[in-house]
PDB file of N, CA and C in Angstrom:
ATOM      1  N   UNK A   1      16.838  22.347-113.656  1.00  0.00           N
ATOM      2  CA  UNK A   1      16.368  21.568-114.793  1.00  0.00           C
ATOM      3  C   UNK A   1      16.257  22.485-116.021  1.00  0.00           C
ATOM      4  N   UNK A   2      17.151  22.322-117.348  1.00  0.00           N
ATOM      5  CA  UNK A   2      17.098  23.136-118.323  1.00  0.00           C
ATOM      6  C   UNK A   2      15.623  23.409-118.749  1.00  0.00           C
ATOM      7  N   UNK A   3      14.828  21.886-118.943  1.00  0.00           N
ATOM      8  CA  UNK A   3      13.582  21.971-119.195  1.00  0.00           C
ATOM      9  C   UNK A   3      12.629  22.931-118.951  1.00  0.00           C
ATOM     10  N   UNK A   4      12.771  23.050-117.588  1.00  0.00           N
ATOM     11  CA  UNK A   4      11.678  24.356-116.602  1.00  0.00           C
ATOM     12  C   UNK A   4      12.495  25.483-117.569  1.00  0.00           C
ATOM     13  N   UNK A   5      13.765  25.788-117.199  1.00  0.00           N
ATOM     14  CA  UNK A   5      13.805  26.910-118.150  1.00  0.00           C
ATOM     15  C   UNK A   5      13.564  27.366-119.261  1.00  0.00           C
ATOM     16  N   UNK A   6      13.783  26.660-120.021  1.00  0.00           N
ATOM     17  CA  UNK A   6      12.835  26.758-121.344  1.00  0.00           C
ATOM     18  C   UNK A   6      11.681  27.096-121.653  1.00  0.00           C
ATOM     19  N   UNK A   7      11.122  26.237-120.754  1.00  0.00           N
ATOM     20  CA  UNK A   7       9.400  26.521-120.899  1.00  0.00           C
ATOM     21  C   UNK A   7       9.120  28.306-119.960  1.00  0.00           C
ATOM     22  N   UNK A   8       9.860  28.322-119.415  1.00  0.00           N
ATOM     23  CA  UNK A   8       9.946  29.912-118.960  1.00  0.00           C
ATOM     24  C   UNK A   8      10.122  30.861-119.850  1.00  0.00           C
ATOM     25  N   UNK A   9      11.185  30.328-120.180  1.00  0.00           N
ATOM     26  CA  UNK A   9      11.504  31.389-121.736  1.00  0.00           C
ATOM     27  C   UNK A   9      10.366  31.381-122.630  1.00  0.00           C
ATOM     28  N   UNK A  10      10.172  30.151-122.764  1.00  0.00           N
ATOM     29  CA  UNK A  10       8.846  30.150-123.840  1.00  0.00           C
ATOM     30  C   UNK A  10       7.602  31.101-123.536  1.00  0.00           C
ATOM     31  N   UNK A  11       7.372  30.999-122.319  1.00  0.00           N
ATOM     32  CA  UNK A  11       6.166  32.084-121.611  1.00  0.00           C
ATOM     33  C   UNK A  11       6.726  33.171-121.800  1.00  0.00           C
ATOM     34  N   UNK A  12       7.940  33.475-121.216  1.00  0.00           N
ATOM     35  CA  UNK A  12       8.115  35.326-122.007  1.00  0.00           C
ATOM     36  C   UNK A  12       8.350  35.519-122.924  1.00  0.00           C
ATOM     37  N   UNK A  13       8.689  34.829-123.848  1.00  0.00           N
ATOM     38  CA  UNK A  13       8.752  35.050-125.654  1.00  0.00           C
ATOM     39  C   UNK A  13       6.847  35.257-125.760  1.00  0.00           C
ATOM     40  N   UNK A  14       6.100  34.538-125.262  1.00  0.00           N
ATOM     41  CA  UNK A  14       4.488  34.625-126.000  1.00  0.00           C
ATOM     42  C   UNK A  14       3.828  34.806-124.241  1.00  0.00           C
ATOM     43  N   UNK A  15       4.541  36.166-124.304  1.00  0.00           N
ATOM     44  CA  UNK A  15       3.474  36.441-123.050  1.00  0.00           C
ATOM     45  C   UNK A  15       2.079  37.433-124.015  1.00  0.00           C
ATOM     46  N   UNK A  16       1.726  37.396-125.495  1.00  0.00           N
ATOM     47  CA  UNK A  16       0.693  37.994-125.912  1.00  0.00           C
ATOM     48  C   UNK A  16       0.058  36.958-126.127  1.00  0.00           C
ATOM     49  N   UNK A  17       0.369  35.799-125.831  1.00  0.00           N
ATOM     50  CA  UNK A  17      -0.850  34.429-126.100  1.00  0.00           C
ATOM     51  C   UNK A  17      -1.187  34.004-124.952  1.00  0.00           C
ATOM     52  N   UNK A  18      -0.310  33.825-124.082  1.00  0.00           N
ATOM     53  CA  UNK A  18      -0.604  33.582-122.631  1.00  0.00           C
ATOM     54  C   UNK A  18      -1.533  33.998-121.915  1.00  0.00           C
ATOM     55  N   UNK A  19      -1.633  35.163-121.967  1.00  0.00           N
ATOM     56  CA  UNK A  19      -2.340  36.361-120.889  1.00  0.00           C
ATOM     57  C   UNK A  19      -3.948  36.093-121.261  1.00  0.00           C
ATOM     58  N   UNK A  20      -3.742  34.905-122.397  1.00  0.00           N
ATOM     59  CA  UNK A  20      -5.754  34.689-122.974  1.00  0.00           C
ATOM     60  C   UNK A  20      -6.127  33.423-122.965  1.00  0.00           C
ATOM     61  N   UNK A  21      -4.503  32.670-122.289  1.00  0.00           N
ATOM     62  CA  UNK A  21      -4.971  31.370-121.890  1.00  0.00           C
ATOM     63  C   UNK A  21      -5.493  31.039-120.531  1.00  0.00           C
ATOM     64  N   UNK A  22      -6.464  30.481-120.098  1.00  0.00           N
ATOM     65  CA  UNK A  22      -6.890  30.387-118.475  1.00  0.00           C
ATOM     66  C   UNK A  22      -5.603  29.041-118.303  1.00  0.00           C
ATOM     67  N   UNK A  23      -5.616  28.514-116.906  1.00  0.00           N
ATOM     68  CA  UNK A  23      -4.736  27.656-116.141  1.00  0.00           C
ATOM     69  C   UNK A  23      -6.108  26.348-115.317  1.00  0.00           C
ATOM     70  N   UNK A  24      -5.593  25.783-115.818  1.00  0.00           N
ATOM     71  CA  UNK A  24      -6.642  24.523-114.718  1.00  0.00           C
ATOM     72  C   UNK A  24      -5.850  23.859-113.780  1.00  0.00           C
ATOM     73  N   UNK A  25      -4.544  24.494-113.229  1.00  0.00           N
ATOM     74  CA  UNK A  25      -4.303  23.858-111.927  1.00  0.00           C
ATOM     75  C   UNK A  25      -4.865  24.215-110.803  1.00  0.00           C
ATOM     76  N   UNK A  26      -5.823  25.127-110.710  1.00  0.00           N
ATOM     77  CA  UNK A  26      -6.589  25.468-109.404  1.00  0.00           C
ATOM     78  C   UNK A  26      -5.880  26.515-108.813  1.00  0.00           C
ATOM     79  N   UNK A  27      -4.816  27.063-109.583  1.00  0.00           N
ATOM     80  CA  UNK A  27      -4.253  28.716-109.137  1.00  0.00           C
ATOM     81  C   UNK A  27      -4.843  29.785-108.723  1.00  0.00           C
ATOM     82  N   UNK A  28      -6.182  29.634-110.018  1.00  0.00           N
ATOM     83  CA  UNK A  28      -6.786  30.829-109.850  1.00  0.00           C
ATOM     84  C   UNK A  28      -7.445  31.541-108.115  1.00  0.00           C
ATOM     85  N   UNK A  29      -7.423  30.332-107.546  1.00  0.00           N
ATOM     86  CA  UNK A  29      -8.333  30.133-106.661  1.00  0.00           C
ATOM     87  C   UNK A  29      -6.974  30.390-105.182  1.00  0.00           C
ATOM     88  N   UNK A  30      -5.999  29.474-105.429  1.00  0.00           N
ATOM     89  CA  UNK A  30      -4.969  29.306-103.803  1.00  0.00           C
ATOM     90  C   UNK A  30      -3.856  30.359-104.357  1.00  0.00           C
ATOM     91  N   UNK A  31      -3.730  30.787-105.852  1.00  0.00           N
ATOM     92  CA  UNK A  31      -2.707  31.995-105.906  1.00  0.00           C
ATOM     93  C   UNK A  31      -3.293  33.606-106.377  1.00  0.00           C
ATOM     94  N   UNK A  32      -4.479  33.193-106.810  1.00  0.00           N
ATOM     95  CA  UNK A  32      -5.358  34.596-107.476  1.00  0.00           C
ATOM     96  C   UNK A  32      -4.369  34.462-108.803  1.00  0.00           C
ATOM     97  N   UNK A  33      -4.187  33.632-109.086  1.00  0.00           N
ATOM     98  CA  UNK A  33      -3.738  33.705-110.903  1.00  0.00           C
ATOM     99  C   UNK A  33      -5.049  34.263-111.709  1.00  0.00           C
ATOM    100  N   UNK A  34      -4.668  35.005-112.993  1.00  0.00           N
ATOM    101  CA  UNK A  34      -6.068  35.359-113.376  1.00  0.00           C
ATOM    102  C   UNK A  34      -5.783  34.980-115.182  1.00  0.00           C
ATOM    103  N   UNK A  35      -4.132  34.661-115.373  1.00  0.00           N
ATOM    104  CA  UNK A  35      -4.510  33.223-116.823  1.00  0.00           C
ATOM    105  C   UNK A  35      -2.972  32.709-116.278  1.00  0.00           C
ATOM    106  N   UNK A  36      -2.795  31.709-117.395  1.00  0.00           N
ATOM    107  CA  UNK A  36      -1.717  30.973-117.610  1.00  0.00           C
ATOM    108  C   UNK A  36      -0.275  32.035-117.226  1.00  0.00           C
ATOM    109  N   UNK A  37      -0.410  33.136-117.812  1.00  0.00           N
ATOM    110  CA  UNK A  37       0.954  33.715-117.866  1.00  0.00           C
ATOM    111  C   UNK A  37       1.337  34.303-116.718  1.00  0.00           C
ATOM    112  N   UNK A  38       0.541  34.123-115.241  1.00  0.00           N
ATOM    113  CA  UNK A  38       0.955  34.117-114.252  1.00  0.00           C
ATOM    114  C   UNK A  38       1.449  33.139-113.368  1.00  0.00           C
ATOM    115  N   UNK A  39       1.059  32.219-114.222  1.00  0.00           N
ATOM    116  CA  UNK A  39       1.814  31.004-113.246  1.00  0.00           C
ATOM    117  C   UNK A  39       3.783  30.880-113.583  1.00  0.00           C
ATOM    118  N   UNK A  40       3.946  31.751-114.475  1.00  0.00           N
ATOM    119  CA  UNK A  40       5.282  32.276-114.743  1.00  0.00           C
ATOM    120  C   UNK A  40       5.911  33.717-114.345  1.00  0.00           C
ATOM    121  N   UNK A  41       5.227  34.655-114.645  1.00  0.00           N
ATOM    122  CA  UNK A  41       5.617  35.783-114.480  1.00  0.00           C
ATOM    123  C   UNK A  41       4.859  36.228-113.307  1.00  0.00           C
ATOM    124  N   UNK A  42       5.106  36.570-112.378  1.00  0.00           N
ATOM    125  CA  UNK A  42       4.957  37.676-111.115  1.00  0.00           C
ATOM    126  C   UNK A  42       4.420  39.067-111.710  1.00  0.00           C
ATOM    127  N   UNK A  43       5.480  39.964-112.165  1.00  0.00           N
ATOM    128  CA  UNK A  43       5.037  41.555-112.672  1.00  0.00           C
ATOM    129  C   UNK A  43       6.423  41.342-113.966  1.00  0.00           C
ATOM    130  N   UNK A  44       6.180  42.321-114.205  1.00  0.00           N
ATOM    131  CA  UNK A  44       7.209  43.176-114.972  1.00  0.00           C
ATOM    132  C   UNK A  44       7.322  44.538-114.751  1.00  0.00           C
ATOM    133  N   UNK A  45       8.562  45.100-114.342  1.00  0.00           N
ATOM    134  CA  UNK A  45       8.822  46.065-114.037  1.00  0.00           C
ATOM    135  C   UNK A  45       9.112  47.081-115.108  1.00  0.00           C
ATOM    136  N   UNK A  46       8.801  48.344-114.786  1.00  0.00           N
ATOM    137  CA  UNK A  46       9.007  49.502-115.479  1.00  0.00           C
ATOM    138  C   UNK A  46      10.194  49.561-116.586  1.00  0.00           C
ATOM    139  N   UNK A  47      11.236  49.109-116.004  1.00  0.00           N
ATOM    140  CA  UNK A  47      12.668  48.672-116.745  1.00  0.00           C
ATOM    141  C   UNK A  47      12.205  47.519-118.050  1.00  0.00           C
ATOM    142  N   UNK A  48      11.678  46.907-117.948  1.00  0.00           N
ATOM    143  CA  UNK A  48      11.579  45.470-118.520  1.00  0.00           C
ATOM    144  C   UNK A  48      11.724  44.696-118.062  1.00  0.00           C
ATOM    145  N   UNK A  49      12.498  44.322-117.016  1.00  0.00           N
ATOM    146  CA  UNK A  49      12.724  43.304-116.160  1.00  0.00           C
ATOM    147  C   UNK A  49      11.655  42.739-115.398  1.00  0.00           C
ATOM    148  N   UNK A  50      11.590  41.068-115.595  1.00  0.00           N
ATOM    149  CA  UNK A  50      10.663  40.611-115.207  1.00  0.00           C
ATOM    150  C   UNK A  50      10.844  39.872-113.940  1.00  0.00           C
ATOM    151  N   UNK A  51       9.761  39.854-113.011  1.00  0.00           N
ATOM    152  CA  UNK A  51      10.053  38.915-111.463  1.00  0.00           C
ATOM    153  C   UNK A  51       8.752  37.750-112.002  1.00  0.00           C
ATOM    154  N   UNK A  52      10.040  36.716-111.847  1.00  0.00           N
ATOM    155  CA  UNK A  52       9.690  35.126-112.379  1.00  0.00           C
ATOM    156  C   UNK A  52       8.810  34.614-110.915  1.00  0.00           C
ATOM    157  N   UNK A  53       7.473  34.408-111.150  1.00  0.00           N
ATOM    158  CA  UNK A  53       6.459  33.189-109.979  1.00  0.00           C
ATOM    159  C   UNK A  53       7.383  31.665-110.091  1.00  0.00           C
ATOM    160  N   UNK A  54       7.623  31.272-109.132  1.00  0.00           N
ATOM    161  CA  UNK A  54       7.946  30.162-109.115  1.00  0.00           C
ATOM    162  C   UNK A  54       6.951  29.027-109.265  1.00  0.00           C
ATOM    163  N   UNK A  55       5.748  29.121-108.849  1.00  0.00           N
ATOM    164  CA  UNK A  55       4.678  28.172-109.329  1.00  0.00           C
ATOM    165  C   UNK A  55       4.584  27.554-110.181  1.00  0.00           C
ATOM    166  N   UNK A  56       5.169  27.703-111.539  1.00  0.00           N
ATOM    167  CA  UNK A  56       4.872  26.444-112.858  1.00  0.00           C
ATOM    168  C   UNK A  56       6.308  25.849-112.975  1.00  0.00           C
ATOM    169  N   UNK A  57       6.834  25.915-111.727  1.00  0.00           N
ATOM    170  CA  UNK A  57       8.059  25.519-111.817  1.00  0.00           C
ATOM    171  C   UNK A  57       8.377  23.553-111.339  1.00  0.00           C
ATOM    172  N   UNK A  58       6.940  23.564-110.372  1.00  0.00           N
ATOM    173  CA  UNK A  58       6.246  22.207-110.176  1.00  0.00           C
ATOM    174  C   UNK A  58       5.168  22.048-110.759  1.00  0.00           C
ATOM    175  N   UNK A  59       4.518  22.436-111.684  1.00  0.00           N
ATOM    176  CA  UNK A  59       3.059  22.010-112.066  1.00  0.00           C
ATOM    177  C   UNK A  59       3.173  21.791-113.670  1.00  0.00           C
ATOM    178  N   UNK A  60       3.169  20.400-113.759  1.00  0.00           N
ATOM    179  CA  UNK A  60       2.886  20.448-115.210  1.00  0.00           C
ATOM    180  C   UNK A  60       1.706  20.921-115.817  1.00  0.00           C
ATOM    181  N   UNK A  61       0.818  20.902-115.368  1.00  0.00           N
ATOM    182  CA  UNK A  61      -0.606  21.466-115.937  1.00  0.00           C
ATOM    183  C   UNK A  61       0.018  22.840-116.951  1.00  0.00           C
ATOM    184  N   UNK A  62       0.562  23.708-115.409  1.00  0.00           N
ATOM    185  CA  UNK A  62       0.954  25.342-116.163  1.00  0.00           C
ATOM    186  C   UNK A  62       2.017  25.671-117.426  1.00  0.00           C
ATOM    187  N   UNK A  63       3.139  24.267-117.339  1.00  0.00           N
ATOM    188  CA  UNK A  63       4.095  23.844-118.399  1.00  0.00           C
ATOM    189  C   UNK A  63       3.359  23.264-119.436  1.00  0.00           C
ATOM    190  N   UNK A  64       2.349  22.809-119.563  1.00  0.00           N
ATOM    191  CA  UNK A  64       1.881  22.214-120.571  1.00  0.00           C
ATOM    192  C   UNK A  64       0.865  22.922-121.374  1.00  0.00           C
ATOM    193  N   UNK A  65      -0.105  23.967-120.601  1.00  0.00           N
ATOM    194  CA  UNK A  65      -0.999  24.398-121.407  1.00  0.00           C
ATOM    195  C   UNK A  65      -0.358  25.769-121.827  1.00  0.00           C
ATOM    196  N   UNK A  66       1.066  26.245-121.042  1.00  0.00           N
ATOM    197  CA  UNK A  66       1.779  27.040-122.111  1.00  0.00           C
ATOM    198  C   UNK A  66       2.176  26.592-123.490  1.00  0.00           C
ATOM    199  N   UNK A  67       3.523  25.282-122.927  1.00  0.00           N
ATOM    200  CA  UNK A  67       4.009  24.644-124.222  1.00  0.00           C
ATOM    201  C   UNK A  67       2.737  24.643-125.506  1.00  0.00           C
ATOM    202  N   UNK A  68       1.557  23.927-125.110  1.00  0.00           N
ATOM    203  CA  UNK A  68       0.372  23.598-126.137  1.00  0.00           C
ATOM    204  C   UNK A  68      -0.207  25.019-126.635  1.00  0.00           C
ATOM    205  N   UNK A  69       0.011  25.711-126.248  1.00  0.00           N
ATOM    206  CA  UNK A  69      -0.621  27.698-126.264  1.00  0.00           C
ATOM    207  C   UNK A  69       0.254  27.809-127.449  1.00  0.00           C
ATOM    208  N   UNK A  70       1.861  28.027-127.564  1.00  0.00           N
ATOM    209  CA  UNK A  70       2.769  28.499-128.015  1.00  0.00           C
ATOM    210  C   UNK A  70       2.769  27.623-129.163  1.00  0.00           C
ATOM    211  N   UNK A  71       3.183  26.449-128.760  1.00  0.00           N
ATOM    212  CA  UNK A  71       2.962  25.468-130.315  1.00  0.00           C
ATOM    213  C   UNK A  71       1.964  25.742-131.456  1.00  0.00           C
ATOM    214  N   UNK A  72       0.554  26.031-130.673  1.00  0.00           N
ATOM    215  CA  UNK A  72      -0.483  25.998-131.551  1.00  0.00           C
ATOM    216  C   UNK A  72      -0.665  27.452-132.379  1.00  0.00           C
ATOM    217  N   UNK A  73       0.201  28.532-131.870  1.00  0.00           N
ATOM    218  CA  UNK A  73       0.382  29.715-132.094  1.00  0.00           C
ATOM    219  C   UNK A  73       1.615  30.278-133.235  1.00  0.00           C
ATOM    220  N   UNK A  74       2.442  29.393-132.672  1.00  0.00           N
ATOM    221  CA  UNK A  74       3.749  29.846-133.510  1.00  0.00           C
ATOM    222  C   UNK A  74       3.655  28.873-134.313  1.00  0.00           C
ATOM    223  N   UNK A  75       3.803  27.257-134.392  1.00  0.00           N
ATOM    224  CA  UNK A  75       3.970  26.094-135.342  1.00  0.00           C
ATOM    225  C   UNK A  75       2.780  25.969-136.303  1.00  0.00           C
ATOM    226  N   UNK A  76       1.651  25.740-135.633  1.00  0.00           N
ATOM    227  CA  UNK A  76       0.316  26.054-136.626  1.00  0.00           C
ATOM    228  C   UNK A  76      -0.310  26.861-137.055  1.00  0.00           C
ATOM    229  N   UNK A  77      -0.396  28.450-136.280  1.00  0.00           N
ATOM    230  CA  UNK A  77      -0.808  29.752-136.777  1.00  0.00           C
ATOM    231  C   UNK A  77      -1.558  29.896-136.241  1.00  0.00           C
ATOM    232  N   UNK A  78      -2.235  28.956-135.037  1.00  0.00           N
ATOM    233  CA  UNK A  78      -3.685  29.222-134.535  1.00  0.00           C
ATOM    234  C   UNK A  78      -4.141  30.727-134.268  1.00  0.00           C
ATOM    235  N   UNK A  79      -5.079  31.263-134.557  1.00  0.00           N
ATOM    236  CA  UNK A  79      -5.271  32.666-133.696  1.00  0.00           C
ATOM    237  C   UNK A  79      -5.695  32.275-132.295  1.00  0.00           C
ATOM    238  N   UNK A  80      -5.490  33.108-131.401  1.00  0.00           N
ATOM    239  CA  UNK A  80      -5.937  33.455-130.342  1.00  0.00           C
ATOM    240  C   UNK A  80      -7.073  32.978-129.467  1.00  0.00           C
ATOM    241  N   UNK A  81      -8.136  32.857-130.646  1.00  0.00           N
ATOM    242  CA  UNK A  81      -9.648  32.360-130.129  1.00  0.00           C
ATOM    243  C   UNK A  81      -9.616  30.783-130.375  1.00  0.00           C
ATOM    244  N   UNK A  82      -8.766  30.659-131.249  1.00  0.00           N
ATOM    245  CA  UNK A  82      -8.955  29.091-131.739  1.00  0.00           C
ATOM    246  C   UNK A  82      -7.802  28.476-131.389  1.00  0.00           C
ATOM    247  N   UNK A  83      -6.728  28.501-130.223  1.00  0.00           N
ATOM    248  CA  UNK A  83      -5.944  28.243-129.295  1.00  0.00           C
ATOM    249  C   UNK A  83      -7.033  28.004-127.990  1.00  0.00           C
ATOM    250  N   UNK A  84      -7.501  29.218-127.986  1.00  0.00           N
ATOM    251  CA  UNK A  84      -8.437  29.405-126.624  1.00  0.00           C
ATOM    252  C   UNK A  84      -9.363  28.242-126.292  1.00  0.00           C
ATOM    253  N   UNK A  85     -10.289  28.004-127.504  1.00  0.00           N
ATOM    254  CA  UNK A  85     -11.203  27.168-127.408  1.00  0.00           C
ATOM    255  C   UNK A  85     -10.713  25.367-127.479  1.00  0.00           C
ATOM    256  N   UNK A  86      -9.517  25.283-128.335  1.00  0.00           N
ATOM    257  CA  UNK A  86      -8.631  24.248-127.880  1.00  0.00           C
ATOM    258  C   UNK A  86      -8.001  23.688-126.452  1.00  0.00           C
ATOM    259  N   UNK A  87      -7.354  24.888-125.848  1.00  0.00           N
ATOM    260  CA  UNK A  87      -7.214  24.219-124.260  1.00  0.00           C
ATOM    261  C   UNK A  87      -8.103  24.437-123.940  1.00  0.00           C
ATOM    262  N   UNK A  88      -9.083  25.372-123.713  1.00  0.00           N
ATOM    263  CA  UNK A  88     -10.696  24.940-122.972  1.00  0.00           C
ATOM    264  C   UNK A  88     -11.213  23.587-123.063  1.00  0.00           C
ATOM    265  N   UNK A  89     -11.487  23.110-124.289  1.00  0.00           N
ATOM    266  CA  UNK A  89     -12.121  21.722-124.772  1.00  0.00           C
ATOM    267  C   UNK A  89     -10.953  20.849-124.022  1.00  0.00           C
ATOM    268  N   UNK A  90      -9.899  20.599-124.232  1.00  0.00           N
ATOM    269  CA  UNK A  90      -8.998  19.538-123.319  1.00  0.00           C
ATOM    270  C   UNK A  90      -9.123  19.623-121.807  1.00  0.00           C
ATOM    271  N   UNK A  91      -9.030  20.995-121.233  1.00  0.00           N
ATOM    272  CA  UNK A  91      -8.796  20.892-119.996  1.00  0.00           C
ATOM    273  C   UNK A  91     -10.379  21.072-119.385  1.00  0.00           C
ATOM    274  N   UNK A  92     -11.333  20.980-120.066  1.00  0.00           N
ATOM    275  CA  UNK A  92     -12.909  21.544-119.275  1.00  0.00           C
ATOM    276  C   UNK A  92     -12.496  19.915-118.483  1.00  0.00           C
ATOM    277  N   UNK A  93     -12.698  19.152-118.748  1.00  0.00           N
ATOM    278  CA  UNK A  93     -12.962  17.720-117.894  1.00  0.00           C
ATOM    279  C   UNK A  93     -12.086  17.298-117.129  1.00  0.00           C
ATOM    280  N   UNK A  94     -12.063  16.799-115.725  1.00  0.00           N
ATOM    281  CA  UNK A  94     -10.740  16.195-115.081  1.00  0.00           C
ATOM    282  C   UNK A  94      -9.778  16.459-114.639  1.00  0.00           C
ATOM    283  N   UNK A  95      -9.884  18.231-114.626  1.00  0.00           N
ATOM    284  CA  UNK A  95      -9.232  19.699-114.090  1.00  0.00           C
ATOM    285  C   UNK A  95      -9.853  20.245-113.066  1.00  0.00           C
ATOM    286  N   UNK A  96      -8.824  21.312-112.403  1.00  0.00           N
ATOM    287  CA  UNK A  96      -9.444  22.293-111.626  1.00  0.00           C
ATOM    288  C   UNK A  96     -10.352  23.154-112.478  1.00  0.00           C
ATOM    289  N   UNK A  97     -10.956  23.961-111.594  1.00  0.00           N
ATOM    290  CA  UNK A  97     -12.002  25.520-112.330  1.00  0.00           C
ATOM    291  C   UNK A  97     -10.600  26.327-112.914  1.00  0.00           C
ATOM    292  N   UNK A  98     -11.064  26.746-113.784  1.00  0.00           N
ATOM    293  CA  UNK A  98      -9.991  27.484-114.818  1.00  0.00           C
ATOM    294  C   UNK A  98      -9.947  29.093-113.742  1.00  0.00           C
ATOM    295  N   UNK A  99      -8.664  29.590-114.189  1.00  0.00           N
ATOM    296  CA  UNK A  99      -8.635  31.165-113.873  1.00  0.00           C
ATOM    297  C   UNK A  99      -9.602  31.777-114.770  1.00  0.00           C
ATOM    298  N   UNK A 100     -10.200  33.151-114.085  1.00  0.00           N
ATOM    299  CA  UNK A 100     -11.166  33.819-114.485  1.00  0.00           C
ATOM    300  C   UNK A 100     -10.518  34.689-116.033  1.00  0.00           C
ATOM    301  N   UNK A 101      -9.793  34.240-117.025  1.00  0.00           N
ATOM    302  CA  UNK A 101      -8.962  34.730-117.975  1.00  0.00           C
ATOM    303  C   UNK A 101      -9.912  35.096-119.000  1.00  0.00           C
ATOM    304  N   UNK A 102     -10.108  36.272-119.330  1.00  0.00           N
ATOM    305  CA  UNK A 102     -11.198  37.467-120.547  1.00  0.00           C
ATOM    306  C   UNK A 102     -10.835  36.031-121.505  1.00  0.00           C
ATOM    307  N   UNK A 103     -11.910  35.937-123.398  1.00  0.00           N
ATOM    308  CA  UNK A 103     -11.418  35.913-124.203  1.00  0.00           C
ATOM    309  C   UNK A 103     -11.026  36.515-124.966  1.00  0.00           C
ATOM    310  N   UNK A 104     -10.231  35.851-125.551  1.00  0.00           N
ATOM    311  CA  UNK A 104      -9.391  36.590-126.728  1.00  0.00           C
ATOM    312  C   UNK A 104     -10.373  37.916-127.701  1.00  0.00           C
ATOM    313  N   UNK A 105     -10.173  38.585-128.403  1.00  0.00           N
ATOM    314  CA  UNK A 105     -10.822  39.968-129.375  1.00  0.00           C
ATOM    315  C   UNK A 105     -10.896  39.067-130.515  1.00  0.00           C
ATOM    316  N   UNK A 106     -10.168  38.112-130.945  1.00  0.00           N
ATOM    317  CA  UNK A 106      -9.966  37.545-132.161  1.00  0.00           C
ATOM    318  C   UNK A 106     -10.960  36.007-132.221  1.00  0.00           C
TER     319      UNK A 106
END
């Protein structure tokens, strides 16, 4: 599905917004995800080369609160904290417990 790919790409283009978004599909908990940008990326290796998680490859939750991360980052300018507190406020209700993901410095 081109779609999934995309939204992959999209996570490694803004893996510096990601890494401060938490995930409310309940990862944190059955994969030890610890934000959003693991439900895409595995590691990155020394080279640059990255080993892709297959996990947000079925979960819209993890496709969506990237897509909404990146949008609100690149299209509107959001900083960091005020992205953050945006998917928090959507996903606090009617979700899993979020990954244990620091906030943002900003």
């Amino acid at each position: 599905d081109p779609a999934i790919g995309n939204v992959y790409e999209l996570a490694a283009n803004n893996q510096n917004v990601l890494e401060y978004m938490p995930c409310y599909c309940g990862c944190g908990d059955s994969e030890g995800h610890k934000n959003n940008l693991d439900c895409f990326i595995k590691e990155e290796k020394a080279d640059g080369s990255i080993v892709w998680d297959v996990h947000a490859v079925t979960c819209n939750n993890c496709q969506e609160i990237a897509k909404e991360s990146a949008y609100m980052k690149n299209q509107l300018g959001k900083s960091l904290g005020e992205i953050r507190q945006a998917i928090d406020q959507k996903y606090r209700e009617g979700y899993a417990k979020p990954t244990p993901t620091p906030l943002p410095l900003d």
